[in-house]
N, C-alpha and C. Protein backbone atom coordinates (compact mmCIF):
# COMPACT_ATOMS: atom_id res chain seq x y z
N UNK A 1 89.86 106.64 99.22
CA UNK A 1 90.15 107.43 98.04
C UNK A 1 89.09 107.13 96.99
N UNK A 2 89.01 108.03 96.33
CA UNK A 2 87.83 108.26 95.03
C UNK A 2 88.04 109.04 94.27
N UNK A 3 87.37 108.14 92.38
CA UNK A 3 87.83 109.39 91.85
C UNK A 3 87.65 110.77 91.37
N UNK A 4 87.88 111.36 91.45
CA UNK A 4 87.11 112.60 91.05
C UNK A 4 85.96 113.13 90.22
N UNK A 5 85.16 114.18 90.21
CA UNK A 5 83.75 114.14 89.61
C UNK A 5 84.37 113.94 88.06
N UNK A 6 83.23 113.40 87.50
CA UNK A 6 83.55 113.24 86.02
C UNK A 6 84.77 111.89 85.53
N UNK A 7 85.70 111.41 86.30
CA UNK A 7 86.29 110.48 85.95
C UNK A 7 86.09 109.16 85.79
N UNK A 8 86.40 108.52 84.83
CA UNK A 8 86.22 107.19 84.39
C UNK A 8 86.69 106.24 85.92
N UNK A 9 86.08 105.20 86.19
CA UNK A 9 85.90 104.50 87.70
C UNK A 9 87.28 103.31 86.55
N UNK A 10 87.65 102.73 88.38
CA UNK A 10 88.49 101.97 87.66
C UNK A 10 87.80 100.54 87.56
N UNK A 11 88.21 99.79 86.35
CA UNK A 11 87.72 98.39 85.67
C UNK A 11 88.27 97.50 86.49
N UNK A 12 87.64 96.93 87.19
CA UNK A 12 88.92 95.59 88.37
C UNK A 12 88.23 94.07 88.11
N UNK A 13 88.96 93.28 87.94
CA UNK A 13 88.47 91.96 87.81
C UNK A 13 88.96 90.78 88.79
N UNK A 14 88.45 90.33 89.77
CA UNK A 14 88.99 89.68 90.87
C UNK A 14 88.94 88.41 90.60
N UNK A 15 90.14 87.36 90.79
CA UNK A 15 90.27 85.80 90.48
C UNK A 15 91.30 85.51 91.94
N UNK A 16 90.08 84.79 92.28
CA UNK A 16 90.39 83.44 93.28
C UNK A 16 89.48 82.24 93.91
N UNK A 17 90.14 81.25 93.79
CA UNK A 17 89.43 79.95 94.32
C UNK A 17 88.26 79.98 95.48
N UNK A 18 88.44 80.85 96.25
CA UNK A 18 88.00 80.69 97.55
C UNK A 18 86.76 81.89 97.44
N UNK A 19 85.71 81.54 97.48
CA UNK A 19 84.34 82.32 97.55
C UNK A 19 83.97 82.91 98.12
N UNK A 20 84.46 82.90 99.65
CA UNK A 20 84.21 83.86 100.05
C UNK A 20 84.94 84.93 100.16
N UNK A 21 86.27 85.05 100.03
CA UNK A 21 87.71 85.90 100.14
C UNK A 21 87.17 87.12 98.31
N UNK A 22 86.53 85.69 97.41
CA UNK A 22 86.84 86.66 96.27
C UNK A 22 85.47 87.79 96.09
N UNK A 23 84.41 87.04 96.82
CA UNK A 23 83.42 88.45 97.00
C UNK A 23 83.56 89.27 98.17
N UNK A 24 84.68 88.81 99.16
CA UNK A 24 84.65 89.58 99.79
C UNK A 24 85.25 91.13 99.20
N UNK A 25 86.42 90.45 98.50
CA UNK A 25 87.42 91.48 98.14
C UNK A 25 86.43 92.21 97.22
N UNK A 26 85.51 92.09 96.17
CA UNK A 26 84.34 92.59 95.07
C UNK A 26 83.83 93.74 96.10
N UNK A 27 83.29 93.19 97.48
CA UNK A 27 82.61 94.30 97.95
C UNK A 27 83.54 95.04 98.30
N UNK A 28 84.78 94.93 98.57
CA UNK A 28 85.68 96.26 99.30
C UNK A 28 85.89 97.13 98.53
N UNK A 29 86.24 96.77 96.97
CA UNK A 29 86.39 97.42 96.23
C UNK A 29 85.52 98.33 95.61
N UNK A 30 84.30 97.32 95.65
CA UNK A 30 82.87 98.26 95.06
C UNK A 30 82.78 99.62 96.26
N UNK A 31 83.05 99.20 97.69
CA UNK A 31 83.41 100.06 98.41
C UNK A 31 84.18 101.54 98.48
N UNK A 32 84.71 101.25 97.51
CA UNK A 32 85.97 101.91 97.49
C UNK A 32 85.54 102.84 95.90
N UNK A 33 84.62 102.35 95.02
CA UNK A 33 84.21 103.29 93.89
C UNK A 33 85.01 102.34 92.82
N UNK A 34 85.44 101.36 92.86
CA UNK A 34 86.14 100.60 91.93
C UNK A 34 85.03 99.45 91.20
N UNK A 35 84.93 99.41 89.83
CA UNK A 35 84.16 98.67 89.28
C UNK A 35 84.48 97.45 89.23
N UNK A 36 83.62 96.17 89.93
CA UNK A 36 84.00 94.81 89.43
C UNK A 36 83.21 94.38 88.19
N UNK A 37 83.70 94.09 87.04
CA UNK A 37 83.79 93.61 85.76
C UNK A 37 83.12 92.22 86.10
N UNK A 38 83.91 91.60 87.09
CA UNK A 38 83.94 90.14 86.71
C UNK A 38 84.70 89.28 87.83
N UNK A 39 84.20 88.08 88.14
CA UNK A 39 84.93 87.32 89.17
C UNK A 39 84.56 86.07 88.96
N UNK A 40 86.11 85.71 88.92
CA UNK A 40 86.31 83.84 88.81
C UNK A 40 87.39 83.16 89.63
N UNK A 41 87.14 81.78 89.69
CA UNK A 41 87.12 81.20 90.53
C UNK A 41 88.80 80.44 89.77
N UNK A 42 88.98 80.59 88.82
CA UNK A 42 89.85 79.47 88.69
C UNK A 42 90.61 80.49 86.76
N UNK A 43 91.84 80.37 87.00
CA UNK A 43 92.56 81.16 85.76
C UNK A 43 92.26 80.79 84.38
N UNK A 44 91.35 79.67 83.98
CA UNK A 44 91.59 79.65 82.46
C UNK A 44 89.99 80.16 82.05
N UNK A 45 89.10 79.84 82.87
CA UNK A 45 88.17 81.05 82.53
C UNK A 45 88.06 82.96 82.55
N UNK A 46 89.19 82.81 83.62
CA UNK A 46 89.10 84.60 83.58
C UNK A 46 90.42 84.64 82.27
N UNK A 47 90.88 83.93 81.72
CA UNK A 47 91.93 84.55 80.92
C UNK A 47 91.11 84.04 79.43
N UNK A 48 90.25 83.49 79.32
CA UNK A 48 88.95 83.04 78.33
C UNK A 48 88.25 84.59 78.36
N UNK A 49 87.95 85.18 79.30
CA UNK A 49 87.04 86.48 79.24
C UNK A 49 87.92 87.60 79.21
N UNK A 50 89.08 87.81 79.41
CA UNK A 50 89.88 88.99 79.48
C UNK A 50 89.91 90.06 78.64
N UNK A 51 89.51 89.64 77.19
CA UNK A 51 90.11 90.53 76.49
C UNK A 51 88.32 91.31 76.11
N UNK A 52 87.50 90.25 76.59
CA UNK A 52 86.07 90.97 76.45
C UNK A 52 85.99 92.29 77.33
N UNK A 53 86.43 91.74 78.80
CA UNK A 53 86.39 92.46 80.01
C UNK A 53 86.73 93.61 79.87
N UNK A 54 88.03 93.88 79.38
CA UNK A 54 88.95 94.78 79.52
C UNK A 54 89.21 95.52 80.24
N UNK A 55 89.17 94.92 81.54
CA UNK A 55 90.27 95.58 83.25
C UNK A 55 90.93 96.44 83.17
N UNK A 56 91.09 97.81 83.70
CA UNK A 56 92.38 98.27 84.14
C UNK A 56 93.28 97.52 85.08
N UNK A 57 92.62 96.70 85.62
CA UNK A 57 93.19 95.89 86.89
C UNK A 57 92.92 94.56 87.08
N UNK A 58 93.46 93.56 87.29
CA UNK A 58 93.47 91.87 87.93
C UNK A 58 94.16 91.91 89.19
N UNK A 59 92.74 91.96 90.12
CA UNK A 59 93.36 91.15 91.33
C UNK A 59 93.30 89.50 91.96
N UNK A 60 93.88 88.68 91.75
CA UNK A 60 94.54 87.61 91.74
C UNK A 60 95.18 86.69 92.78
N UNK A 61 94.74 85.77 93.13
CA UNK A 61 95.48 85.19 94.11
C UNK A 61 96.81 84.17 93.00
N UNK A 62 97.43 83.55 94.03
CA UNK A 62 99.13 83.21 93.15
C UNK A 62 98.43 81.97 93.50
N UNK A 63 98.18 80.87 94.72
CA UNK A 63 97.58 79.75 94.26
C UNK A 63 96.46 79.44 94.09
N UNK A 64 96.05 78.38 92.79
CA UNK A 64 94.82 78.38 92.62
C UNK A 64 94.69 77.16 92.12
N UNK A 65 93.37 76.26 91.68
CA UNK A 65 93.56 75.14 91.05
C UNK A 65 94.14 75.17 89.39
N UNK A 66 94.61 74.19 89.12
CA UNK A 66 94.00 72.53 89.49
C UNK A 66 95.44 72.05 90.97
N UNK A 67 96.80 72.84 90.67
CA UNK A 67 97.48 72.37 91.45
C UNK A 67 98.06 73.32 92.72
N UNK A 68 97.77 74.09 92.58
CA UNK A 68 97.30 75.20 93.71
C UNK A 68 99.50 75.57 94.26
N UNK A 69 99.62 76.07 93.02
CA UNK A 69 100.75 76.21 93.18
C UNK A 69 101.27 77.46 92.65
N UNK A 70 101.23 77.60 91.45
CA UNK A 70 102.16 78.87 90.56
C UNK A 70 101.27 79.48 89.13
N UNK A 71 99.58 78.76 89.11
CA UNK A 71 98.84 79.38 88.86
C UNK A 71 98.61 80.76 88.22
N UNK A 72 98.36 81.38 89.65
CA UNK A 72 98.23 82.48 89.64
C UNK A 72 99.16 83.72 89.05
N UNK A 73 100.25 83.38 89.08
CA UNK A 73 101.64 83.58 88.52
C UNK A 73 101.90 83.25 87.00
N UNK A 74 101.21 82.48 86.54
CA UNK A 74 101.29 81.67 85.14
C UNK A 74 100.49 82.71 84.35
N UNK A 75 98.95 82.86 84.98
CA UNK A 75 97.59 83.37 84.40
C UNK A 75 98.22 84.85 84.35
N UNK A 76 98.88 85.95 85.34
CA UNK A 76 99.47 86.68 85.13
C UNK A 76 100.10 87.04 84.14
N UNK A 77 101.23 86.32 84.18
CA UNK A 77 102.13 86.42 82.98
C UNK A 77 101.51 86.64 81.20
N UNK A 78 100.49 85.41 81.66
CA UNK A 78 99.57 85.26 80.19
C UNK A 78 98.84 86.23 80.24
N UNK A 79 97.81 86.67 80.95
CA UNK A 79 97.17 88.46 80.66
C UNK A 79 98.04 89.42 80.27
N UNK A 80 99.07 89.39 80.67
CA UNK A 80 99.90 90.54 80.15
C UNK A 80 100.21 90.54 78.57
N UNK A 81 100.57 89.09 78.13
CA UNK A 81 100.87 88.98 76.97
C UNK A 81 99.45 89.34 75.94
N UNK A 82 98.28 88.66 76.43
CA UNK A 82 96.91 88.99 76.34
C UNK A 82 96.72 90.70 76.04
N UNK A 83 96.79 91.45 77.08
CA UNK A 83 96.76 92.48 77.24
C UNK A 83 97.54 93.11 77.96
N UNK A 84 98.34 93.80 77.40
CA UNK A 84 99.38 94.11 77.54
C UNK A 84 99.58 95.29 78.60
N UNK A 85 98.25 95.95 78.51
CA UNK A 85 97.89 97.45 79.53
C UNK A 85 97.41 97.13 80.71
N UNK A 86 97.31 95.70 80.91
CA UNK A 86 95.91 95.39 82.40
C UNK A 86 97.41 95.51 83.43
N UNK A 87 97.36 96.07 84.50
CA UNK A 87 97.18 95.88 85.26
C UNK A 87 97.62 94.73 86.26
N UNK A 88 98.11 93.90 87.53
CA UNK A 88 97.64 93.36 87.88
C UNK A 88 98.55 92.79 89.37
N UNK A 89 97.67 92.74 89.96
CA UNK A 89 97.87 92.53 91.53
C UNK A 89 97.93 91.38 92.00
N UNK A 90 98.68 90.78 92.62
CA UNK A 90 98.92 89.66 93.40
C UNK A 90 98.86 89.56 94.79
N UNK A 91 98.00 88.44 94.82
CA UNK A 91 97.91 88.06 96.34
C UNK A 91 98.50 86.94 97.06
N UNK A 92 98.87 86.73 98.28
CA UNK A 92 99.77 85.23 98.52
C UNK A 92 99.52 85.04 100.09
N UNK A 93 99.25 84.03 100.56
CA UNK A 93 99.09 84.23 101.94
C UNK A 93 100.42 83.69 102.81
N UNK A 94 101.55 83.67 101.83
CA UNK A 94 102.88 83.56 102.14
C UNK A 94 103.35 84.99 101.53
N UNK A 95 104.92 84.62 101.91
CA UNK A 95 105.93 85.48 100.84
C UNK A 95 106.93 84.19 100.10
N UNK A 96 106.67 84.57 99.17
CA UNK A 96 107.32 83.69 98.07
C UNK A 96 107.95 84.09 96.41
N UNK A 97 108.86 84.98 97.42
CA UNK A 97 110.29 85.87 96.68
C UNK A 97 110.49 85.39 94.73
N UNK A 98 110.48 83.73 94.41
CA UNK A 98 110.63 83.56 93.19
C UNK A 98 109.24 83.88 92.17
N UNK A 99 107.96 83.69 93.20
CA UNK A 99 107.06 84.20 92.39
C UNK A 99 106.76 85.93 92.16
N UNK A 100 107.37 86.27 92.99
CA UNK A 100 107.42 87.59 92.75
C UNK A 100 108.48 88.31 91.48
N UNK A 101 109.52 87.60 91.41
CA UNK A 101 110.80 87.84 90.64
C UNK A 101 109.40 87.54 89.52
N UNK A 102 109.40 86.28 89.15
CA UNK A 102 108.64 86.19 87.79
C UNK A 102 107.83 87.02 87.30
N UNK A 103 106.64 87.37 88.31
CA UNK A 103 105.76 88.44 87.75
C UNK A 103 106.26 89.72 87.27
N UNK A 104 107.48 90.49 88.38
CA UNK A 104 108.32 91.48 88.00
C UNK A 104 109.04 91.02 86.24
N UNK A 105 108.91 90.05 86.00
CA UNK A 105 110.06 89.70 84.80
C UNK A 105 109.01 90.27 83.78
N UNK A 106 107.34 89.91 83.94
CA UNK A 106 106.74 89.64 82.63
C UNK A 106 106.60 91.70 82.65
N UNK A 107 106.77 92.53 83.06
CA UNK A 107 107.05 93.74 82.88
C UNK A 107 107.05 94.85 83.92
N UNK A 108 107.98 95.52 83.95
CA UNK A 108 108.31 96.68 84.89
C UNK A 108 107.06 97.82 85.47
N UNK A 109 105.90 97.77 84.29
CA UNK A 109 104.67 98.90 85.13
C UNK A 109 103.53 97.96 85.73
N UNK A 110 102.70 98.50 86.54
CA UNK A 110 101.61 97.97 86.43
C UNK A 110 101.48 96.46 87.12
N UNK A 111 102.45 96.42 87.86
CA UNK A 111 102.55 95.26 89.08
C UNK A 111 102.00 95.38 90.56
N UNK A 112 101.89 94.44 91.07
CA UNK A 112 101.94 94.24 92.19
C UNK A 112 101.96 93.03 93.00
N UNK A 113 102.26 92.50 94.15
CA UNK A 113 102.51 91.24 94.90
C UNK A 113 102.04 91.89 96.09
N UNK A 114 101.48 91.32 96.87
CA UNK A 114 100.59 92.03 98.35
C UNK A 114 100.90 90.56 99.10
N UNK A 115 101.23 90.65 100.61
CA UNK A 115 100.35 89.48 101.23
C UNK A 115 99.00 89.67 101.66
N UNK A 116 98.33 88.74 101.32
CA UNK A 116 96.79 88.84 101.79
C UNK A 116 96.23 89.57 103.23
N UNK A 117 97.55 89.50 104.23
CA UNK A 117 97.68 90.59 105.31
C UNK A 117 96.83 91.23 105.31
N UNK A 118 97.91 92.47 104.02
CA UNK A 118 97.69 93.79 103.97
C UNK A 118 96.63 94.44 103.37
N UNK A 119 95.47 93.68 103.15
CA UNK A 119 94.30 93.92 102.42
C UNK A 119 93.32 93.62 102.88
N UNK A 120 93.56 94.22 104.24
CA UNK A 120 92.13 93.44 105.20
C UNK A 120 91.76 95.13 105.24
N UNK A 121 92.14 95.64 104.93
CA UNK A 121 91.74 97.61 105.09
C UNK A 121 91.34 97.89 103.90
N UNK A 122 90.42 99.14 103.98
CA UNK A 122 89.94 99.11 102.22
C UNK A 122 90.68 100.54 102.10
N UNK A 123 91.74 100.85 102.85
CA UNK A 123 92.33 102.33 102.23
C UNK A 123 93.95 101.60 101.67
N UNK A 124 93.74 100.23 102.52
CA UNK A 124 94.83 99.71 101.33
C UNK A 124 94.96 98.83 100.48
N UNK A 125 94.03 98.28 100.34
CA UNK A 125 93.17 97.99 99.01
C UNK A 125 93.20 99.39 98.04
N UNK A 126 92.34 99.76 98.51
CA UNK A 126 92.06 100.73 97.51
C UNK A 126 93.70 101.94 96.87
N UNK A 127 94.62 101.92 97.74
CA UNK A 127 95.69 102.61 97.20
C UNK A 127 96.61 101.59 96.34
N UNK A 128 96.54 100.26 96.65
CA UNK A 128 97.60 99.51 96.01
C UNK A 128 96.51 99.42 94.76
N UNK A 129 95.28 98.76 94.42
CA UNK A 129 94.48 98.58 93.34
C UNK A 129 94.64 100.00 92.15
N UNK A 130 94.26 101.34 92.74
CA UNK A 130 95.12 102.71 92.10
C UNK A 130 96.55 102.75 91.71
N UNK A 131 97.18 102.47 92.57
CA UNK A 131 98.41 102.65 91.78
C UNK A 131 98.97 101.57 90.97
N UNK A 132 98.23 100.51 91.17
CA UNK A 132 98.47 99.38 89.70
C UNK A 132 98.17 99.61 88.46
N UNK A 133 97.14 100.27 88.77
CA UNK A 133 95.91 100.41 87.21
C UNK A 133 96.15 101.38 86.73
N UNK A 134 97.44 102.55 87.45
CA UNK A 134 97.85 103.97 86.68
C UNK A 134 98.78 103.69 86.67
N UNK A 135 99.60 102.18 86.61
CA UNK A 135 101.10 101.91 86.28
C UNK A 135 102.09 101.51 87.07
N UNK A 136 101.83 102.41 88.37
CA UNK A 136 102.88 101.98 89.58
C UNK A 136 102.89 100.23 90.17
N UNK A 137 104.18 100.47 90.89
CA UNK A 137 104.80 98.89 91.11
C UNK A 137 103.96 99.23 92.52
N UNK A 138 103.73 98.01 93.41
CA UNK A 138 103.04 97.55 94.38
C UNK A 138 104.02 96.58 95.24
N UNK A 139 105.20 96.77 95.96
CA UNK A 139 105.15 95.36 96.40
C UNK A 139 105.38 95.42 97.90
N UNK A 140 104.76 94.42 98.36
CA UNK A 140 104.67 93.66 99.86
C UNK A 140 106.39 93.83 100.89
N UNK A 141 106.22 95.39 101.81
CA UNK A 141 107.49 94.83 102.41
C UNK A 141 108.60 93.83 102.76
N UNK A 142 107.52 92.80 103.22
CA UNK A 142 108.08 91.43 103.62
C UNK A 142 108.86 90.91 102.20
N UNK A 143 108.16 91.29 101.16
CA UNK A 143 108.67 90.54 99.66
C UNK A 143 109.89 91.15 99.33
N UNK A 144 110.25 92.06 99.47
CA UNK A 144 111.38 93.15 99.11
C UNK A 144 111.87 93.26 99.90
N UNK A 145 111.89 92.67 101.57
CA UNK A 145 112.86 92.33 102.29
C UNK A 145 113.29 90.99 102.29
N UNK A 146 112.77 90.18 101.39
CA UNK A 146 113.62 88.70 100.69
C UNK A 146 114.19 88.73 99.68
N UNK A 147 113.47 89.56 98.56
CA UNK A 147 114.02 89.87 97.58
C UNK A 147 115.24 90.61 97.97
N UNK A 148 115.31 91.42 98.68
CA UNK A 148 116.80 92.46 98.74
C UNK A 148 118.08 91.10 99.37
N UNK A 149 117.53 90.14 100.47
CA UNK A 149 118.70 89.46 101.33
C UNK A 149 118.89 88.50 99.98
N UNK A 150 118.49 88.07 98.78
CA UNK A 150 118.59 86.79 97.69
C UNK A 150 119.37 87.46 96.64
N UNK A 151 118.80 88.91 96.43
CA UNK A 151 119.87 90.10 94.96
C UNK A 151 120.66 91.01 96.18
N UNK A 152 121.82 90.98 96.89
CA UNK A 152 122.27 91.82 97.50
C UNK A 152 123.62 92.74 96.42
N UNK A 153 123.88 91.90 95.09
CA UNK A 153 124.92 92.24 94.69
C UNK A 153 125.05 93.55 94.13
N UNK A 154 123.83 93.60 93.43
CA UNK A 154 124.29 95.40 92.44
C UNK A 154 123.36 96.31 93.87
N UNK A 155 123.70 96.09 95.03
CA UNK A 155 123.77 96.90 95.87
C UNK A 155 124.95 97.32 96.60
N UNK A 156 125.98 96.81 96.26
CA UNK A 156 127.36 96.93 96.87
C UNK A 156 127.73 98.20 97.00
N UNK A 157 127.76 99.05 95.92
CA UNK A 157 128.00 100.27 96.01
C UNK A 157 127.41 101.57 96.89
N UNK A 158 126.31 100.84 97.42
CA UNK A 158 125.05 101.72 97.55
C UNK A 158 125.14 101.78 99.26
N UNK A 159 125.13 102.91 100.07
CA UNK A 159 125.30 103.60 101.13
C UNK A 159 123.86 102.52 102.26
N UNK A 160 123.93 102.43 103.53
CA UNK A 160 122.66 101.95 103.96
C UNK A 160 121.41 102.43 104.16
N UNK A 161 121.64 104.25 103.65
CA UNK A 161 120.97 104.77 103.75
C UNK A 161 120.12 104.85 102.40
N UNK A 162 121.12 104.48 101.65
CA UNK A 162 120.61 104.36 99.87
C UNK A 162 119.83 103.21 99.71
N UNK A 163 120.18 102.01 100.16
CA UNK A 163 119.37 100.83 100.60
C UNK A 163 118.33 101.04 101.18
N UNK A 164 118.11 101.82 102.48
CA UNK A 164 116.70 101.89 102.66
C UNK A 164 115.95 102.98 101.66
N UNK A 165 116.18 103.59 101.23
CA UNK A 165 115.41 104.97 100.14
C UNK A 165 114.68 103.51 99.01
N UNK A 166 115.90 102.49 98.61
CA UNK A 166 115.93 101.76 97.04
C UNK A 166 114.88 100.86 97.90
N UNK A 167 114.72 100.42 99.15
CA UNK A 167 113.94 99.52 99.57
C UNK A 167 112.04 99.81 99.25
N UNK A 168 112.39 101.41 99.77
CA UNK A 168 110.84 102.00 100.10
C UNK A 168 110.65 102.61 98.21
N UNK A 169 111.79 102.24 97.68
CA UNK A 169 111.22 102.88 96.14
C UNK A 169 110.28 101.28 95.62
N UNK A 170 111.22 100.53 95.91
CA UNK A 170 110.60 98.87 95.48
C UNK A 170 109.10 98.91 95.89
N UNK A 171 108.60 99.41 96.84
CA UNK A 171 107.40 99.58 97.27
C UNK A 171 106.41 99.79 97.01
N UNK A 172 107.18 101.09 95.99
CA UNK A 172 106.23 102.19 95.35
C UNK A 172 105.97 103.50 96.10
N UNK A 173 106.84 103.97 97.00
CA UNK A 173 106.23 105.15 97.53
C UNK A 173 106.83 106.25 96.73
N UNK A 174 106.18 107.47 97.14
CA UNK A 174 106.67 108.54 96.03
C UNK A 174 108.50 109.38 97.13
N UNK A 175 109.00 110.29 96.66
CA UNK A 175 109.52 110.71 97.44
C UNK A 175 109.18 111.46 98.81
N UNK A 176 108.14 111.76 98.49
CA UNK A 176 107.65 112.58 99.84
C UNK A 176 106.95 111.30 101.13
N UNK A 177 106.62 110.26 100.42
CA UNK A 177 105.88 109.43 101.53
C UNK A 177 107.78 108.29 101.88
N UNK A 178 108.77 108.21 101.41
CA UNK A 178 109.73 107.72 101.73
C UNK A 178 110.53 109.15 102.64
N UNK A 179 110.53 110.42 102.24
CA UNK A 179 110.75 111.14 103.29
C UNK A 179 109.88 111.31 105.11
N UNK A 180 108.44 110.97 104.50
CA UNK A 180 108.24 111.00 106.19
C UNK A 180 108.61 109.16 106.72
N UNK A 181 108.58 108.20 105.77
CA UNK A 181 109.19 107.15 106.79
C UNK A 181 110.66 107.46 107.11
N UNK A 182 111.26 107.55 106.65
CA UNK A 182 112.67 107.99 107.58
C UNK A 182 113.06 108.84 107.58
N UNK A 183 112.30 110.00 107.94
CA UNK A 183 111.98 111.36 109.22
C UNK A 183 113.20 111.84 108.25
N UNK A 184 113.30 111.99 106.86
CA UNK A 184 114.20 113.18 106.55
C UNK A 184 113.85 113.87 105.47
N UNK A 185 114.23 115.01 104.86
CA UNK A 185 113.65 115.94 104.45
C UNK A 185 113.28 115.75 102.79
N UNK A 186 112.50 115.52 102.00
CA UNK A 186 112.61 115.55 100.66
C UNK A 186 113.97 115.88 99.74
N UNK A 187 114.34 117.03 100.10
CA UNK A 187 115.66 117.40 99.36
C UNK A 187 116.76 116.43 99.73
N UNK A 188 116.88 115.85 100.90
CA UNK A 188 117.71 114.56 100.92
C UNK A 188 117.48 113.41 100.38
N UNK A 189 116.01 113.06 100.28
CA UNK A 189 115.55 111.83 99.46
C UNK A 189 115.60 112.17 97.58
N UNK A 190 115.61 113.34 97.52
CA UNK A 190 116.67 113.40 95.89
C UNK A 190 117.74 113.07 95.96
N UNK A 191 118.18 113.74 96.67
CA UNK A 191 120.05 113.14 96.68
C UNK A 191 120.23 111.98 96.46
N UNK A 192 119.40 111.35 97.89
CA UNK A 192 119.70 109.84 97.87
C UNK A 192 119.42 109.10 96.64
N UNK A 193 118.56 109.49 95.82
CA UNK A 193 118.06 108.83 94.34
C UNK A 193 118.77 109.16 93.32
N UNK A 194 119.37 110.30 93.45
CA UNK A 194 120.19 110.70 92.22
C UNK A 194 121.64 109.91 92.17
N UNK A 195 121.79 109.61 93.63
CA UNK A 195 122.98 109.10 93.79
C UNK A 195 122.82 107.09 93.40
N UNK A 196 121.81 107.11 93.96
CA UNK A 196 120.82 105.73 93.66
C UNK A 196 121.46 105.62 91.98
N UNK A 197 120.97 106.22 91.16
CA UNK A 197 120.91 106.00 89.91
C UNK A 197 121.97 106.26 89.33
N UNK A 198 123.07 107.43 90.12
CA UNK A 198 124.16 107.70 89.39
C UNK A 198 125.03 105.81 89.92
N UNK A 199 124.97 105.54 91.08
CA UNK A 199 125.80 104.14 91.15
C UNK A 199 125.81 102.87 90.65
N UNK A 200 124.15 102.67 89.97
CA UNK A 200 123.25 102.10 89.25
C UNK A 200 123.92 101.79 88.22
N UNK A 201 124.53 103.39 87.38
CA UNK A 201 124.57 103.64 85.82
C UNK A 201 123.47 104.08 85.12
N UNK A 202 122.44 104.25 85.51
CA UNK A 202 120.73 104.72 85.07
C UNK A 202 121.08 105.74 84.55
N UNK A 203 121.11 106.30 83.20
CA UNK A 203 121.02 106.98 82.51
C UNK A 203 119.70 108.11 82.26
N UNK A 204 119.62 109.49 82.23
CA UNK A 204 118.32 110.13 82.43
C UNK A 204 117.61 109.88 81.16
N UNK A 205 117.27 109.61 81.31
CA UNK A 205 116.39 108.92 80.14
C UNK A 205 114.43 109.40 80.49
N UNK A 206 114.61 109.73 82.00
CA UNK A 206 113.09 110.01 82.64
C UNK A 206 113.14 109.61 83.84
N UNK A 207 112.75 110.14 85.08
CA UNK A 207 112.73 110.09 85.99
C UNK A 207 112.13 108.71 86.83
N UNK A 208 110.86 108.41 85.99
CA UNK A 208 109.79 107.38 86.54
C UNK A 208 110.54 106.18 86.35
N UNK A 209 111.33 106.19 84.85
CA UNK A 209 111.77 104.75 83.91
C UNK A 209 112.95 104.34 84.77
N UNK A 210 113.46 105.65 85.18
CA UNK A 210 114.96 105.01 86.04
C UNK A 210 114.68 104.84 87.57
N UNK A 211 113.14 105.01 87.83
CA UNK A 211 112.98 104.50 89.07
C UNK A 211 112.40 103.35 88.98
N UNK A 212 111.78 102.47 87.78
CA UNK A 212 111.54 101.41 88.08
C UNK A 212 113.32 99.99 87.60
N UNK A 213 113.55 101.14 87.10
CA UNK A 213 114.54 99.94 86.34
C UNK A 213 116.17 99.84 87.86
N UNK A 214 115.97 100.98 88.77
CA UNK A 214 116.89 100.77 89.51
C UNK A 214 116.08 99.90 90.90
N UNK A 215 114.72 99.58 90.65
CA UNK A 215 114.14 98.53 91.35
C UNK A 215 114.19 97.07 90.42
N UNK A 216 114.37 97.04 89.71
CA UNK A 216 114.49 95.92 88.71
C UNK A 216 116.04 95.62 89.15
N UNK A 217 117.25 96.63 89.32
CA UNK A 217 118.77 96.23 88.90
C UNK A 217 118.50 95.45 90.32
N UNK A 218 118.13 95.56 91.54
CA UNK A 218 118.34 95.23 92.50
C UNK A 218 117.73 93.83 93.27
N UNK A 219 116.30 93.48 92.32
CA UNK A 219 115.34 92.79 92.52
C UNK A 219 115.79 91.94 91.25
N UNK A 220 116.76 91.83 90.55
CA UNK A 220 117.01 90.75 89.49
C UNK A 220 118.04 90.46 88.13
């Protein structure tokens, strides 16, 4: 994917320890028509340059030094407060459900959690890095199938078929790409969401807001 003639390229700033993983990821992206700004090795220098930079996007690994633990997760949180519009993507070469809850906590747009997996392709790279930096949530199947077995409660109400629709919304897919994974027709994947939100309590308030916040009721 690319963006169209005349459009502003997206701003991406890549932070992780490991040198070769973090230029690797620089070239996929440069690959991909995405601008790298900037790349560091360790969170208190890229959150020292952030506000110079000014990213649409941080892609990020979760451990990093000095204790190679929750880092990455920390520096997150703090860019956001930093700048409030960036963006920003997470990487983990686990799944590790509480760091994901946290990042989801520091705000509802403009997330993402990946395992390092899923980013060995540059068409998915390049779709999760897009839909971060224009707002959409990003997250790692595997993560939202821990997250769902740890928050099962304000799903009680909710059909198994409503569970999988609320699973593939956590994801980020739109309705039409959750209609061809389970082979049913768009006009059923409204239903299923309207009903999603009517069991919720989600109030119409906007379509997008009550699709992230009925991934929030479920994830925390």
């Amino acid at each position: 994917m690319t963006d169209g003639p005349g459009a502003a390229r997206i701003r991406a700033v890549v932070v992780d320890d490991a040198v070769l993983l973090r230029e690797g990821l620089a070239r996929v992206l440069d690959e991909a028509d995405i601008d790298v700004v900037g790349q560091f090795g360790d969170p208190t220098s890229f959150l020292a340059a952030l506000p110079a930079l000014a990213p649409d996007v941080v892609v990020m690994d979760v451990r990093m030094p000095p204790t190679f633990t929750d880092e990455g997760v920390r520096a997150a949180v703090e860019a956001r407060r930093i700048a409030p519009g960036t963006g920003v993507l997470l990487l983990s070469q686990y799944v590790e459900a509480t760091y994901a809850e946290d990042v989801l906590a520091a705000g509802s747009t403009g997330i993402g959690y990946l395992l390092k997996d899923r980013v060995t392709r540059l068409d998915e790279i390049d779709d999760a890095v897009r839909r971060v930096a224009s707002g959409g949530t990003v997250l790692d199947p595997e993560v939202v199938t821990q997250l769902m077995s740890r928050r099962r409660d304000p799903l009680a109400a909710l059909t198994p078929r409503e569970r999988d629709v609320l699973g593939l919304m956590a994801e980020g897919r739109t309705n039409a790409a959750i209609a061809r994974a389970l082979v049913i027709g768009t006009g059923a994947v409204e239903k299923h969401v309207s009903s999603i939100f009517a069991k919720l309590a989600l109030e119409d308030t906007g379509e997008d807001h009550r699709r992230v916040l009925a991934v929030l009721a479920y994830l925390g």
